[in-house]
Structures are given as structure tokens and as C-alpha cells.
C-alpha atoms as a PDB file:
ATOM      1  CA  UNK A   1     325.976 152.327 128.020  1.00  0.00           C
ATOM      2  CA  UNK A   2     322.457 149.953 128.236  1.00  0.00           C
ATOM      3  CA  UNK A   3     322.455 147.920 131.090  1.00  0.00           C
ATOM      4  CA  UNK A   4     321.547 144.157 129.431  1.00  0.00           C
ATOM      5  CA  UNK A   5     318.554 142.528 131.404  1.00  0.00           C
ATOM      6  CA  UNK A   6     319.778 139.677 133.979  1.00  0.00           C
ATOM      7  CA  UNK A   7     318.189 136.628 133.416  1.00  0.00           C
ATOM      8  CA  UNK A   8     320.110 133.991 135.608  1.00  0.00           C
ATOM      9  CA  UNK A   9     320.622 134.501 139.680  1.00  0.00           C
ATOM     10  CA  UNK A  10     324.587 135.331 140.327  1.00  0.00           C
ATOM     11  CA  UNK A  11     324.499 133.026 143.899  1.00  0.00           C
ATOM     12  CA  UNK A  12     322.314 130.382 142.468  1.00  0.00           C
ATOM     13  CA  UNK A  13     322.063 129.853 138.742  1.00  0.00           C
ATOM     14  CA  UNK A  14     318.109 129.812 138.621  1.00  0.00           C
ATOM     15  CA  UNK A  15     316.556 131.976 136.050  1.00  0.00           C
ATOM     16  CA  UNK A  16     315.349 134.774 137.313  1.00  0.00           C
ATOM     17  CA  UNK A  17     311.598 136.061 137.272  1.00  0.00           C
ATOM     18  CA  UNK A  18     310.200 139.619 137.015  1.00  0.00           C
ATOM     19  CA  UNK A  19     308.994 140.820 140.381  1.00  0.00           C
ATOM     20  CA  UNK A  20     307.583 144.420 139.599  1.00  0.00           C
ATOM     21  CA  UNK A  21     306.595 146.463 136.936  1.00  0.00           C
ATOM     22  CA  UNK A  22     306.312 150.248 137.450  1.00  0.00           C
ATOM     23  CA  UNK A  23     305.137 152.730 134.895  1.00  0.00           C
ATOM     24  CA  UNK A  24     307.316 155.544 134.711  1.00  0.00           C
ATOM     25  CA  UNK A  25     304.929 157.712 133.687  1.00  0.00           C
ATOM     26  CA  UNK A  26     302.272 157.826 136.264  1.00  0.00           C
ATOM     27  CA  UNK A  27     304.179 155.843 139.022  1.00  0.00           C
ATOM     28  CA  UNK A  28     301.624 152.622 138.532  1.00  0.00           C
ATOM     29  CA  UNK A  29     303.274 149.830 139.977  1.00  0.00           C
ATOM     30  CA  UNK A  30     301.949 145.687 139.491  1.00  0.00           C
ATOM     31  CA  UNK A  31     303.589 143.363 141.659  1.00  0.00           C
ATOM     32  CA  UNK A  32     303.891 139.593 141.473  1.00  0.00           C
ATOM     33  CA  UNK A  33     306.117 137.186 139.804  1.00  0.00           C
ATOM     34  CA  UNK A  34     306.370 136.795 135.960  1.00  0.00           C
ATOM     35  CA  UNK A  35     308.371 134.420 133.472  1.00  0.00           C
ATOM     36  CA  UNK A  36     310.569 136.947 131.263  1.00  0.00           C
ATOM     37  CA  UNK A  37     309.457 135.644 127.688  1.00  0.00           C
ATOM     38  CA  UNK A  38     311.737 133.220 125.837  1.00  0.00           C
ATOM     39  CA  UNK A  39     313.652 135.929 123.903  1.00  0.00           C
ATOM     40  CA  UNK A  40     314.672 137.798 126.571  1.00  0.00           C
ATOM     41  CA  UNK A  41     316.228 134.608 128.112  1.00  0.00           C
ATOM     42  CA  UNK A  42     318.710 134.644 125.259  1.00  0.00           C
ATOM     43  CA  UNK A  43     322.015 136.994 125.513  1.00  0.00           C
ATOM     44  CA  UNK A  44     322.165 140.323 124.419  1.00  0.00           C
ATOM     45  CA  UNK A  45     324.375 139.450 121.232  1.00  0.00           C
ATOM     46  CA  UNK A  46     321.695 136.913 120.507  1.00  0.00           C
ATOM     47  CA  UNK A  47     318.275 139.354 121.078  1.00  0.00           C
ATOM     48  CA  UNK A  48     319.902 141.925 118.778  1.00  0.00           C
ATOM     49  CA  UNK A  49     320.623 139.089 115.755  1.00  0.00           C
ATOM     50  CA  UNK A  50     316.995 138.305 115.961  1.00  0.00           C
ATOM     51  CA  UNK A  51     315.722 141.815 116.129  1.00  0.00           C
ATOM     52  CA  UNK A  52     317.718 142.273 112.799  1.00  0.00           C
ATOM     53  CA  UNK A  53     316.581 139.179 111.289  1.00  0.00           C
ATOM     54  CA  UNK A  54     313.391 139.854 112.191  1.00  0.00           C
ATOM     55  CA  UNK A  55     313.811 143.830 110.522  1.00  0.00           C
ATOM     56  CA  UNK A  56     315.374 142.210 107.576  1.00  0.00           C
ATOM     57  CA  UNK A  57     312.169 139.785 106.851  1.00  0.00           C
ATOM     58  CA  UNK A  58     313.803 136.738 108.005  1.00  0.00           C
ATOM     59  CA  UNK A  59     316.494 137.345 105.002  1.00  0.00           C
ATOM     60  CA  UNK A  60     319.619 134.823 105.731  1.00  0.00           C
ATOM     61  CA  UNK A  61     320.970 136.843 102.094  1.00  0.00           C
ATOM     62  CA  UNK A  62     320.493 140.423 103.410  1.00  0.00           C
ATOM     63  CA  UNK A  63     322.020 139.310 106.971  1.00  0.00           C
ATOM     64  CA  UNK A  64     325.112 138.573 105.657  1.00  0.00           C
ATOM     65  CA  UNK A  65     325.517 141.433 103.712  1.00  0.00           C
ATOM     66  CA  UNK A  66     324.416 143.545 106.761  1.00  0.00           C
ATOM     67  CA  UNK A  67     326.682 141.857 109.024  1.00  0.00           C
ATOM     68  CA  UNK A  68     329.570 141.356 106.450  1.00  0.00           C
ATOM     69  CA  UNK A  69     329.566 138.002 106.566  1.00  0.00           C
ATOM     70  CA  UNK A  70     328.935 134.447 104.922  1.00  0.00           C
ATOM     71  CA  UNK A  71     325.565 133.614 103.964  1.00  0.00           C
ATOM     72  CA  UNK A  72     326.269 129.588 106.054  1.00  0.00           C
ATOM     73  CA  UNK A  73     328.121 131.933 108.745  1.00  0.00           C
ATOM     74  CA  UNK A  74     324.609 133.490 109.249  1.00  0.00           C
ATOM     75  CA  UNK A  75     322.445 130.116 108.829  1.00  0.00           C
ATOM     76  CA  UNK A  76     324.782 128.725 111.539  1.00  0.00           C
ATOM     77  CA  UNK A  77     324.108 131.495 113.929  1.00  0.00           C
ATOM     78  CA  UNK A  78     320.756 131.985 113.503  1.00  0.00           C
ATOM     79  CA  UNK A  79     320.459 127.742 113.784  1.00  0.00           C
ATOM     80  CA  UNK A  80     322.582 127.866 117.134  1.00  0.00           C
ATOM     81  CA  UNK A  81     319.463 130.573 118.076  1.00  0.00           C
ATOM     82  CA  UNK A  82     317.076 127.778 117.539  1.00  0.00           C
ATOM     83  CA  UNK A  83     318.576 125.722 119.207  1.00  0.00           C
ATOM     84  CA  UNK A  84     318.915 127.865 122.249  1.00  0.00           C
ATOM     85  CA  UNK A  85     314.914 128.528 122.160  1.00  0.00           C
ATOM     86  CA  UNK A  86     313.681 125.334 121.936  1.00  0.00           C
ATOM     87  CA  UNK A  87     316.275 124.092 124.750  1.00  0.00           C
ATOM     88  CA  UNK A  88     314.792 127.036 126.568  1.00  0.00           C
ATOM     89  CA  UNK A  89     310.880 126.307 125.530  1.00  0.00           C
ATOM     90  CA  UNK A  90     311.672 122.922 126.747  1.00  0.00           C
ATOM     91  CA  UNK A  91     312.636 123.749 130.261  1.00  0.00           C
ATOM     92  CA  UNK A  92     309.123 125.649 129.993  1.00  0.00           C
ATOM     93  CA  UNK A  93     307.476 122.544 129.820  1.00  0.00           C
ATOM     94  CA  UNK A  94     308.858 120.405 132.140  1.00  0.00           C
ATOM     95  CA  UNK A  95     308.721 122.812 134.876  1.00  0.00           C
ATOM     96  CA  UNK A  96     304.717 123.636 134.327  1.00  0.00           C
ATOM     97  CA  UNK A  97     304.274 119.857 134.226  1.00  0.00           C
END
């Protein structure tokens, strides 16, 4: 089983930043702290819906028949995904101001 990636702190609620980054290859490690990107601020469920809308060339048609369900079952999902990313993109903003 695939560990998801945390993204919020369990004793605070803050979103979390990357620290480190280590190459597994050749051990090289960089070290500072980074903003995960917007996507991977969204829940696994909702990363893997846009990794298959994004395989399935942004068809809302061929998502529902891939998922097995209703072609305004998948609109709604994949608008509740907007949603998400602009509330997210949003927070962005106002913190950097």
C-alpha cells in the first residue's frame, strides 16, 4: 500500500511545506522549504480523478464511461475540483501579499 503525501500539520492544521529533497540515486540531498504545488494539496481521491481526466484528454464523455458513471455525476466532480483549486490558488495569494 502507497503512503498518500501529507499536506496539512496533524497538531496544527497549517499546510505543510517540503523541507528536503534527496535523490535516491546518488544520495544528493537540497534542503530548504518549498510550497507542494496546488495539485498535490488536493486528496488522493481527487489527484487520481485529475490524472485520469487529464489521460483521457479532458473527456467528461469517456470519464464516465471509465468510471461507470453519469456524464453530470462526472461534471459535478470534476467542478467540486475547481473549486477546491482556486480556493487553494487563492490562499496562495493572500499569503504572498
Amino acid at each position: 500500500m502507497t503512503r498518500s503525501l501529507p499536506t496539512v500539520c496533524p497538531s496544527c492544521g497549517h499546510n505543510l511545506a517540503i523541507k528536503r529533497l534527496a535523490c535516491p540515486q546518488c544520495g544528493t540531498e537540497i534542503e530548504g522549504l518549498y510550497e507542494l504545488p496546488v495539485l498535490a494539496s488536493l486528496g488522493r481521491d481527487d489527484q487520481d480523478f485529475v490524472e485520469r481526466f487529464v489521460t483521457a484528454s479532458g473527456s467528461l464523455k469517456e470519464m464516465a464511461r471509465l468510471l461507470g458513471v453519469s456524464y453530470p455525476t462526472v461534471r459535478n466532480r470534476l467542478d467540486e475540483i475547481i473549486e477546491q483549486i482556486r480556493r487553494l490558488q487563492e490562499e496562495r495569494e493572500h499569503r504572498d501579499e
